[in-house]
Structures are given as C-alpha cells and as structure tokens.
C-alpha atoms as a PDB file:
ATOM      1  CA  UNK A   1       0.000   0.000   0.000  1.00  0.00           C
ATOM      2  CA  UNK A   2       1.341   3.411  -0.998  1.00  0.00           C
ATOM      3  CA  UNK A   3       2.191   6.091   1.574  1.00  0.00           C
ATOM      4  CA  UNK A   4      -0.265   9.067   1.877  1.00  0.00           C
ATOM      5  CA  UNK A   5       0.009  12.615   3.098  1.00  0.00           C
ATOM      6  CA  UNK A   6      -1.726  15.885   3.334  1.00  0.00           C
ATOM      7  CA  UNK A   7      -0.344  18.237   1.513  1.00  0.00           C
ATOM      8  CA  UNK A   8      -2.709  21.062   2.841  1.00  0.00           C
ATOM      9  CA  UNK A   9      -5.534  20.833   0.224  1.00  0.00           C
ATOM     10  CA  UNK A  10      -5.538  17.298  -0.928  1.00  0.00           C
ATOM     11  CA  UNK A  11      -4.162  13.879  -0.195  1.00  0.00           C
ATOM     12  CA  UNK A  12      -0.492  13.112  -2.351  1.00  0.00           C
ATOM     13  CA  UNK A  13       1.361   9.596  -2.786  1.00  0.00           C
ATOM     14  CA  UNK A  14       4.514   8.659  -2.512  1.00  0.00           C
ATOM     15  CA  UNK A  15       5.399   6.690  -5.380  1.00  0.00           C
ATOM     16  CA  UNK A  16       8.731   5.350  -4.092  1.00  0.00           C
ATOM     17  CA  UNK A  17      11.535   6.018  -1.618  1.00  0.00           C
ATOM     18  CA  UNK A  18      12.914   9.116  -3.516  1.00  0.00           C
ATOM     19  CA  UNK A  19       9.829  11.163  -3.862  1.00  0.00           C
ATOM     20  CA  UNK A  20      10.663  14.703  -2.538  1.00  0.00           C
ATOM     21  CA  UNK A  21       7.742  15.265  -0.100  1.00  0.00           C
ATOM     22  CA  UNK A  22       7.005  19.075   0.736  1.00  0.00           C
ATOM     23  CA  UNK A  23       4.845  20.585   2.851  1.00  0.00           C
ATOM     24  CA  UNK A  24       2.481  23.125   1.734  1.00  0.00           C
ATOM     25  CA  UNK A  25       4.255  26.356   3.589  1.00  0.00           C
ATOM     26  CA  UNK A  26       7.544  27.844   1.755  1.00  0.00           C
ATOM     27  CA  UNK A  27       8.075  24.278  -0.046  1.00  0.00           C
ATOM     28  CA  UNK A  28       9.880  22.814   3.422  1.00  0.00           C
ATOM     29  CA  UNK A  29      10.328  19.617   3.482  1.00  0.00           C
ATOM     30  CA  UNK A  30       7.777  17.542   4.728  1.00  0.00           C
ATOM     31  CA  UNK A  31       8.360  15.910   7.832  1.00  0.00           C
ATOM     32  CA  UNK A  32       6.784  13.155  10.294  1.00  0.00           C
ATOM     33  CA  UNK A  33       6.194  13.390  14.061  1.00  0.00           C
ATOM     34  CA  UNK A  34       7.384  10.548  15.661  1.00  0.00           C
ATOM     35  CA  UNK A  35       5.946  10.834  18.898  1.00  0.00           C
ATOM     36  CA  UNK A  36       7.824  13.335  21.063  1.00  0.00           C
ATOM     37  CA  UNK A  37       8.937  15.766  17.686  1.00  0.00           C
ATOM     38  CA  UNK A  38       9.185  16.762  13.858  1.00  0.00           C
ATOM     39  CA  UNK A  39      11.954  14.915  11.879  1.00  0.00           C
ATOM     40  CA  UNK A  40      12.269  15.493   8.595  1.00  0.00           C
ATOM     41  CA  UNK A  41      11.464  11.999   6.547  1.00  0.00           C
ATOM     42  CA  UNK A  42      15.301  11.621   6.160  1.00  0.00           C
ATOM     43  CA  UNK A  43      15.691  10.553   9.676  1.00  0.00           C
ATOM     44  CA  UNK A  44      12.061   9.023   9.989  1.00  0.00           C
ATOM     45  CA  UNK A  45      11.332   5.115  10.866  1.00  0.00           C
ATOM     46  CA  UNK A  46       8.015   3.367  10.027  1.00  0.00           C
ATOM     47  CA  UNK A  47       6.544   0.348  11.606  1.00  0.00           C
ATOM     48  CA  UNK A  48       6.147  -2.657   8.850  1.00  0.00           C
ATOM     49  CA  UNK A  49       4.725  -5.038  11.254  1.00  0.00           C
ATOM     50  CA  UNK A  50       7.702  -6.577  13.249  1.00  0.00           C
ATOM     51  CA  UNK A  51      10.512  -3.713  13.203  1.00  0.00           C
ATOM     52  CA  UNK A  52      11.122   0.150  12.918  1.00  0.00           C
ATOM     53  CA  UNK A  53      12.377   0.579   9.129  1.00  0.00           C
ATOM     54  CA  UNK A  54      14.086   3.746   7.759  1.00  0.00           C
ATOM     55  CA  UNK A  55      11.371   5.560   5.916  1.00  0.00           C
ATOM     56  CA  UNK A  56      13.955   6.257   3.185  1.00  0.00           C
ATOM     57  CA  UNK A  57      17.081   3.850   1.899  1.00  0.00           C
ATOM     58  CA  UNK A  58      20.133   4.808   3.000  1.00  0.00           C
ATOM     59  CA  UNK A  59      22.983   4.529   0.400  1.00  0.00           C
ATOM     60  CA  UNK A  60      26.104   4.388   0.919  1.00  0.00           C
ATOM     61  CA  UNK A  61      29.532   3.357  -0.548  1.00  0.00           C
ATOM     62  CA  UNK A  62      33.093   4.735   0.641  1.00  0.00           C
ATOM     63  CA  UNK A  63      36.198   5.074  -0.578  1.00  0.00           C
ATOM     64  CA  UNK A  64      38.003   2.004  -0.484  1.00  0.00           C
ATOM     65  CA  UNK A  65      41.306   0.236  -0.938  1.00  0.00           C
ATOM     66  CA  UNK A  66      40.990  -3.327  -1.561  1.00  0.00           C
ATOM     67  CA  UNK A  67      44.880  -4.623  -1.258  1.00  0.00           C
ATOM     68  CA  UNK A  68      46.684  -8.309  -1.595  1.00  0.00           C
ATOM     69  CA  UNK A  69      50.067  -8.329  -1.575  1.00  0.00           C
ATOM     70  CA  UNK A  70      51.319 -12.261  -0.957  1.00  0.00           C
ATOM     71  CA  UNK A  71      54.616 -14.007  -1.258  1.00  0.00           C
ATOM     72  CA  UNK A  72      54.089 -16.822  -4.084  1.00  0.00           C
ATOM     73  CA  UNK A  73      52.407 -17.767  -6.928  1.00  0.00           C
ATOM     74  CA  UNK A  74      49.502 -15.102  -7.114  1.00  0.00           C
ATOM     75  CA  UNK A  75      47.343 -12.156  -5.788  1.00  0.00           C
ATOM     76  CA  UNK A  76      44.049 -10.923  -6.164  1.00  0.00           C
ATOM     77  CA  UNK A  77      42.450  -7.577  -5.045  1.00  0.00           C
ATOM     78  CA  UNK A  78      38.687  -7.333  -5.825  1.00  0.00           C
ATOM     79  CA  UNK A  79      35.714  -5.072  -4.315  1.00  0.00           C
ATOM     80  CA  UNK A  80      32.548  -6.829  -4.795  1.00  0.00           C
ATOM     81  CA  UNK A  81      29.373  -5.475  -4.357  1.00  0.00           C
ATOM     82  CA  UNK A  82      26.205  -7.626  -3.424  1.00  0.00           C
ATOM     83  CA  UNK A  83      22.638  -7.868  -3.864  1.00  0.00           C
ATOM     84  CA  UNK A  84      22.416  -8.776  -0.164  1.00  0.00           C
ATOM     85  CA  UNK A  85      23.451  -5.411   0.568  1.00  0.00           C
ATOM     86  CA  UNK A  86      26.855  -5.893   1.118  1.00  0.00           C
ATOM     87  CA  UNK A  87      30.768  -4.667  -0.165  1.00  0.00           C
ATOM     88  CA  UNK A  88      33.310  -6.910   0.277  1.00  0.00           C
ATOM     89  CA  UNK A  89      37.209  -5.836  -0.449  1.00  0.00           C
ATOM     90  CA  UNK A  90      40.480  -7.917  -0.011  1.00  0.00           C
ATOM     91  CA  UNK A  91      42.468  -6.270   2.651  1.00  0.00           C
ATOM     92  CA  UNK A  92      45.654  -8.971   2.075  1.00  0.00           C
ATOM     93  CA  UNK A  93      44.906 -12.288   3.323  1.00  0.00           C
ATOM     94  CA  UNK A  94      40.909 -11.541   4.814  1.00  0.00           C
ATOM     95  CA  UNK A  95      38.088  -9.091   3.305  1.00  0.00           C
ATOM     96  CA  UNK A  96      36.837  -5.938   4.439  1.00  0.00           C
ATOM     97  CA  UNK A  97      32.914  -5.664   4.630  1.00  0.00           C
ATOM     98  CA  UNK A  98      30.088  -3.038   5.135  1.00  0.00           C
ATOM     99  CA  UNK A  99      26.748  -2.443   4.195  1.00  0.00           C
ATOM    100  CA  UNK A 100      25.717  -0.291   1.285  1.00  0.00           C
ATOM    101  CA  UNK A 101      21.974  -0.077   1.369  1.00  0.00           C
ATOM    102  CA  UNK A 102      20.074  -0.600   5.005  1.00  0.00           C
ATOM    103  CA  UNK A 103      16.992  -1.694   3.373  1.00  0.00           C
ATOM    104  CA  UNK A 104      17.887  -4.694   1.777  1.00  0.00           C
ATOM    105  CA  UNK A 105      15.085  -6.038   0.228  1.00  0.00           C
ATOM    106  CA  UNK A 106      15.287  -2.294  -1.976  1.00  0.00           C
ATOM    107  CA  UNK A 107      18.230  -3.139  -3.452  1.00  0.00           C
ATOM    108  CA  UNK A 108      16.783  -4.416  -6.684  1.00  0.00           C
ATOM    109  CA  UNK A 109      15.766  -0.426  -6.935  1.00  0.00           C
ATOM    110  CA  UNK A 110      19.289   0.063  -7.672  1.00  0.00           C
ATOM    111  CA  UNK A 111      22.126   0.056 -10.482  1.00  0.00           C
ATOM    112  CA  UNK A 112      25.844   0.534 -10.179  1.00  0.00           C
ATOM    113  CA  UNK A 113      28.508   1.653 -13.211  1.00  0.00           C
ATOM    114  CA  UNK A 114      31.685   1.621 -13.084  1.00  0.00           C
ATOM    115  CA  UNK A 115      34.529   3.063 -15.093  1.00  0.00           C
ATOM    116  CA  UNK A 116      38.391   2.978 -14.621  1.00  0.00           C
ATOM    117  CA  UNK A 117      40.410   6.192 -14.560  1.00  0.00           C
ATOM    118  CA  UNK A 118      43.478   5.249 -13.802  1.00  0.00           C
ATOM    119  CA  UNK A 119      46.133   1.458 -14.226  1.00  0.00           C
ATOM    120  CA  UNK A 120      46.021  -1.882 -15.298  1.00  0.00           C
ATOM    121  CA  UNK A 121      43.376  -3.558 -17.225  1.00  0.00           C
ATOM    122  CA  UNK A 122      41.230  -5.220 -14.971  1.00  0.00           C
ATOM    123  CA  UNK A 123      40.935  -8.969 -15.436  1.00  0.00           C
ATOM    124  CA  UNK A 124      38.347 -10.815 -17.833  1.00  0.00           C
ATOM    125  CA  UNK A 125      36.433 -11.751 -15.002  1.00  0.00           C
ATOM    126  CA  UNK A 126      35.473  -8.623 -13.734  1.00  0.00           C
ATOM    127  CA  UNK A 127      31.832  -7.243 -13.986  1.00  0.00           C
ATOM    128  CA  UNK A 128      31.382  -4.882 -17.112  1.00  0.00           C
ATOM    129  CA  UNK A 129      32.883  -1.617 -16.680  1.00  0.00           C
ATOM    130  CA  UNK A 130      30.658   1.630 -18.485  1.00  0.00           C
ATOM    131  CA  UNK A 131      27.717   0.501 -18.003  1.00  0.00           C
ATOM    132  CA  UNK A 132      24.475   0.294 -16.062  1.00  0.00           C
ATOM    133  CA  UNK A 133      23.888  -3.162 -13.887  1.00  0.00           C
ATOM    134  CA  UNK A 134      21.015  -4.076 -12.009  1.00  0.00           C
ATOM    135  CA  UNK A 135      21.656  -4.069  -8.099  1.00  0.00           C
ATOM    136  CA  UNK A 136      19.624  -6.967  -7.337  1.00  0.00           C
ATOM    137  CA  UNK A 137      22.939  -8.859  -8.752  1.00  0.00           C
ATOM    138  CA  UNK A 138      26.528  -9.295  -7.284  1.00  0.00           C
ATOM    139  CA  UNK A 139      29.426  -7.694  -8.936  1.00  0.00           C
ATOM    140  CA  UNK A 140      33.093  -7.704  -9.046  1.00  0.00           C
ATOM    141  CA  UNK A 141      35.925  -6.198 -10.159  1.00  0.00           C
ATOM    142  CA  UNK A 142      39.292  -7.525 -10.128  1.00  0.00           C
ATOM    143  CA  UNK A 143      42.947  -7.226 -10.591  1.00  0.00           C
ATOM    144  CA  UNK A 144      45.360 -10.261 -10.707  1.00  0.00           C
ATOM    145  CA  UNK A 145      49.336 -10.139 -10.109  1.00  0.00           C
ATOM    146  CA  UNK A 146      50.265 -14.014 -11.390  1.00  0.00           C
ATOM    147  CA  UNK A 147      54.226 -14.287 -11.760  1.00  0.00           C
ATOM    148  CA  UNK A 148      57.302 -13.025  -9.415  1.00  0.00           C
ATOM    149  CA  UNK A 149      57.508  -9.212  -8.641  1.00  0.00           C
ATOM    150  CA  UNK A 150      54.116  -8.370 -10.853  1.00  0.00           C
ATOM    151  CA  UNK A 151      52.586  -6.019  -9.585  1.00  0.00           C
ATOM    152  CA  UNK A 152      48.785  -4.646 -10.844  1.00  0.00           C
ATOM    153  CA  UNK A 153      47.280  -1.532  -9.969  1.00  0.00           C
ATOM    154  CA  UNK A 154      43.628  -0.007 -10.802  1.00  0.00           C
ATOM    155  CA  UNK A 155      41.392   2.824 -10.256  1.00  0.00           C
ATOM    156  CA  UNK A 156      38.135   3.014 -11.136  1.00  0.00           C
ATOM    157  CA  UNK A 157      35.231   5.266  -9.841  1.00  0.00           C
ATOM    158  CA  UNK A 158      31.550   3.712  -8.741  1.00  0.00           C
ATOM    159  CA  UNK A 159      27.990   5.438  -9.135  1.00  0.00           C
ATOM    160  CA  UNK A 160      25.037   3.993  -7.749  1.00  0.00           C
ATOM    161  CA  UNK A 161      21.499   5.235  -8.813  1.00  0.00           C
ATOM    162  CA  UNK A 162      18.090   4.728  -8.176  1.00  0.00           C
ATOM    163  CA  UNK A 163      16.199   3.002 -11.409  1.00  0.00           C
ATOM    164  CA  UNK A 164      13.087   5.187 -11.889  1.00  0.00           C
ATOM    165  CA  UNK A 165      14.246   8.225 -10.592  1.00  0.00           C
ATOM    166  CA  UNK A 166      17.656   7.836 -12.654  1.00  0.00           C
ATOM    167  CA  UNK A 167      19.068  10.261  -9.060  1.00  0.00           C
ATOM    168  CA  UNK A 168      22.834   9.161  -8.157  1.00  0.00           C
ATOM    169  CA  UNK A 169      22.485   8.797  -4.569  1.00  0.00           C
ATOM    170  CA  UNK A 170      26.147   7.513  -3.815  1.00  0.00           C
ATOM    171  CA  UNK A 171      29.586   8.101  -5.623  1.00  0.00           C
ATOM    172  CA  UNK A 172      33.229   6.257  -4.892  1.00  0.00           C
ATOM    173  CA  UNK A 173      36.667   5.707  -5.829  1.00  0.00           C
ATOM    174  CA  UNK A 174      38.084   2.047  -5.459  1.00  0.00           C
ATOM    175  CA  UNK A 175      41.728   1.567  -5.278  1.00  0.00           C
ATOM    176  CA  UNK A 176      42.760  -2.576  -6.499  1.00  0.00           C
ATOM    177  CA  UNK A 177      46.057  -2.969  -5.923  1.00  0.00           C
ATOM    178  CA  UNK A 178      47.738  -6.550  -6.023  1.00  0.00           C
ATOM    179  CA  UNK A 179      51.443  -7.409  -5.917  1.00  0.00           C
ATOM    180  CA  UNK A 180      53.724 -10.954  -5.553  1.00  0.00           C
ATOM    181  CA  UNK A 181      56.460 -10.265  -3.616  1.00  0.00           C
ATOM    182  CA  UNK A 182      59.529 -12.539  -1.967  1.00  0.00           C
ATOM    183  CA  UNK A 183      61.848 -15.461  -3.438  1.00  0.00           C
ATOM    184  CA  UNK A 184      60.875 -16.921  -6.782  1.00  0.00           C
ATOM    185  CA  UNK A 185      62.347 -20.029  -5.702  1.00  0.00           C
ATOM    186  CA  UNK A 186      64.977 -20.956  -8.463  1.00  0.00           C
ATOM    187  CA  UNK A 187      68.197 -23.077  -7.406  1.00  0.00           C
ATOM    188  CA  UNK A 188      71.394 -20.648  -7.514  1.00  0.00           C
END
C-alpha cells in the first residue's frame, strides 16, 4: 500500500523512496512526528509489522582500498558489491565488509557503473565496466598479479542510482592494488 500525506488541500502519494515530499508552507520539506517531535522523513522510521524501518534507503559506498600483496604464486584484489546489501574488499589475506543499502530487500531499486580512470586492465572476469547493472545482482571487479615481482594496480570510480528516478544517490573511488612479492624459488 502506498504512503499518503496531506499536503494542505488534498491527499499526495509517494510513489517510491525518492519522492521529494514538501509541505504546503515555503516548499519545506515535509516531515513526520514521531511521537515526542518533527523529523524530517530523512531521519524518519516506520513500523512494517515486526521492526522500525528507515522511511527512506540509506545509500552508501566509501572510498576504499581493496589490497593483496602475498609471497608466491599469485594475488588478487577485488571489491565486490552484493545484492544482499553488502561490499566486500580484499584487505591482504581476509576481506573488508560493510553495508551499502540498510533496506535490503530495496536493493533491486538500484544500479551501479563503473569506469576505470586510472592502471592496469582489470581482469576478464570482472563485472562490465561503463555501463548500467542491475543491483539486485553481485558484482566484481578484479585485478590479478600471477608471476614473481608483478605487480597490478587499478582505479576506477563507482555510481550507484536509483532506477526510476535515474538520481545518483552515492559516488566512490576504489583503489585494487595486487602485488607478488619474496623469493621466486629458483636453485642458484
């Protein structure tokens, strides 16, 4: 059921999670009373039954650097980014994880490009780079280092924006870096 609201001389409904709602003095933003005072509908919660849900998804992705530097045969670095609602980035040996959408059940509302600025060409199994992809997917992208003292380096730059509404709601720069380090191992 949609969301309604009085806009001072008729009822108004919220289509989706990015409407703008005003109210009907000095085109403020509309805002909810949540028992003891006004918040604007950024920082509301509604009931859906069982829980207190942000009114609004929150969207987020930061800067990161997703590292692997190993002594051996190879190294990855990847950031991945999951219809689950979660990023996951190598940090050497582990991964790194946050969330990038609280609401995860929205995150099919969603699409993420990508594009490199800056290194290495990213490796053929990496997620398609300059171009739109649907959020209620996983996506990677990758560098590999795969012989002594190779080392591969990437930037590229992530936009995430809401389907209908086309509105980027969260920008970042990712940082792969992957490197084999140490004693190749040949007899002297």
């Amino acid at each position: 059921m949609a969301f309604h609201y009085w806009n001072g001389s008729s009822w108004q409904t919220v289509n989706n999670s990015h409407d703008t709602l005003y109210g009907p003095e000095d085109n403020k933003l509309f805002r909810i009373w949540n028992g003891s005072q006004w918040e604007y509908i950024d920082n509301s919660k509604v009931w859906n039954g069982s829980t207190w849900k942000g009114f609004v998804d929150r969207v987020q992705i930061s800067d990161d650097f997703a590292s692997n530097v190993q002594v051996g045969d190879s190294a990855n670095a990847e950031w991945a980014i999951y219809s689950s609602g979660s990023v996951n980035y190598t940090q050497d040996n582990s991964f790194s994880q946050y969330e990038w959408i609280i609401n995860t059940s929205n995150s099919n509302q969603y699409e993420i490009i990508v594009s490199q600025t800056f290194g290495d060409i990213l490796d053929n199994t990496s997620s398609p780079l300059d171009t739109w992809l649907d959020l209620a997917s996983t996506h990677v992208w990758r560098v590999f280092a795969n012989e002594f003292n190779d080392t591969k380096q990437a930037v590229v730059v992530a936009e995430i924006r809401h389907k209908i509404t086309q509105q980027v709601v969260a920008t970042n720069t990712i940082n792969l870096y992957a490197t084999i380090t140490g004693n190749p191992g040949f007899p002297i």
